[in-house]
Protein backbone atom coordinates (compact mmCIF):
# COMPACT_ATOMS: atom_id res chain seq x y z
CA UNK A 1 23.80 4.90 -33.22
CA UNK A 2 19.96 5.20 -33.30
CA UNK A 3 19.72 2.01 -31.31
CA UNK A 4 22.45 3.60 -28.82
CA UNK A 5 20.83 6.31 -27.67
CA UNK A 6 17.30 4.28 -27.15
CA UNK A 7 18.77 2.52 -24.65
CA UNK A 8 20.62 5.20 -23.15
CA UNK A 9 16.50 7.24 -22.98
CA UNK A 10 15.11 3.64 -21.78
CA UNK A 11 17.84 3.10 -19.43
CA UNK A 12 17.46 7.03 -17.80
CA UNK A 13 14.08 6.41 -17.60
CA UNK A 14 13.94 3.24 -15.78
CA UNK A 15 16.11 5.00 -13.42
CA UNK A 16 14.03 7.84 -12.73
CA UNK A 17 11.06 5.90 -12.32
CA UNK A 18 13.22 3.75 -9.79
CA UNK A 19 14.13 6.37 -8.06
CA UNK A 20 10.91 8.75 -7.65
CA UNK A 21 9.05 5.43 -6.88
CA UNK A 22 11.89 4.66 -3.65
CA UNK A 23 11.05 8.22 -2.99
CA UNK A 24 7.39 7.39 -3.16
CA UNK A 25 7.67 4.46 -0.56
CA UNK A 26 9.64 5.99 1.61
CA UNK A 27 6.92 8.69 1.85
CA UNK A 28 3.91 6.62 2.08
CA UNK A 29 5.90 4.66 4.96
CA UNK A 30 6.45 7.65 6.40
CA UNK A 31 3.30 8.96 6.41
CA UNK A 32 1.23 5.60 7.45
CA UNK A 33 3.79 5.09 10.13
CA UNK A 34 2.80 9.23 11.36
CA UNK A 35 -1.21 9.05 10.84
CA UNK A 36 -3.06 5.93 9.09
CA UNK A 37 -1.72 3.07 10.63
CA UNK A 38 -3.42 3.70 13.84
CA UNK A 39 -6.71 4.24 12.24
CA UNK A 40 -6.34 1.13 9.53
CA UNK A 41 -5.93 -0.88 12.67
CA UNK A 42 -9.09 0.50 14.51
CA UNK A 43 -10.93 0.12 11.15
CA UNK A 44 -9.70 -3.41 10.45
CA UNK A 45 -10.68 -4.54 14.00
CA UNK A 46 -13.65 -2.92 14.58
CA UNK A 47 -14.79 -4.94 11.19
CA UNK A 48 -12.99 -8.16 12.83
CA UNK A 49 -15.81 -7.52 15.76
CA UNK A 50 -18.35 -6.72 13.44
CA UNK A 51 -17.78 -10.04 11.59
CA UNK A 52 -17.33 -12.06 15.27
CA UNK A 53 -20.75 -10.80 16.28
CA UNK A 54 -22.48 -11.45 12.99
CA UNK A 55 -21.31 -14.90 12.75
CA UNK A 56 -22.08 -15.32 16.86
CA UNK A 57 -25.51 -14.10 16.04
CA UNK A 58 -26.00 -16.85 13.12
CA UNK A 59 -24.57 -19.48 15.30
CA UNK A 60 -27.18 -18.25 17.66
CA UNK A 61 -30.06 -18.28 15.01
CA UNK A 62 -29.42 -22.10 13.98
């Protein structure tokens, strides 16, 4: 009986932490898709540049 409703607690939790983390995803893809992405890709390439012209200017030094 005891053991019977543990897994009936375990098994309601696992669902609700199944289900507020889908709701959690679909949020965050939601939300990068309507603000961050754009700036995560100017961030990530401005450091690509950054990195390209420091290595140019050690290629340069040797």
């Amino acid at each position: 009986m005891i053991a019977s409703i543990f897994f009936i607690q375990t098994f309601y939790l696992l669902l609700l932490i199944h289900v507020i983390n889908d709701f959690m995803y679909i949020h965050w893809t939601l939300f990068l898709k309507a603000s961050c992405v754009p700036i995560h890709k100017a961030l990530f390439l401005n450091k690509k540049n950054y990195l390209g012209r420091f290595s140019k200017k050690k290629l340069t030094k040797k």
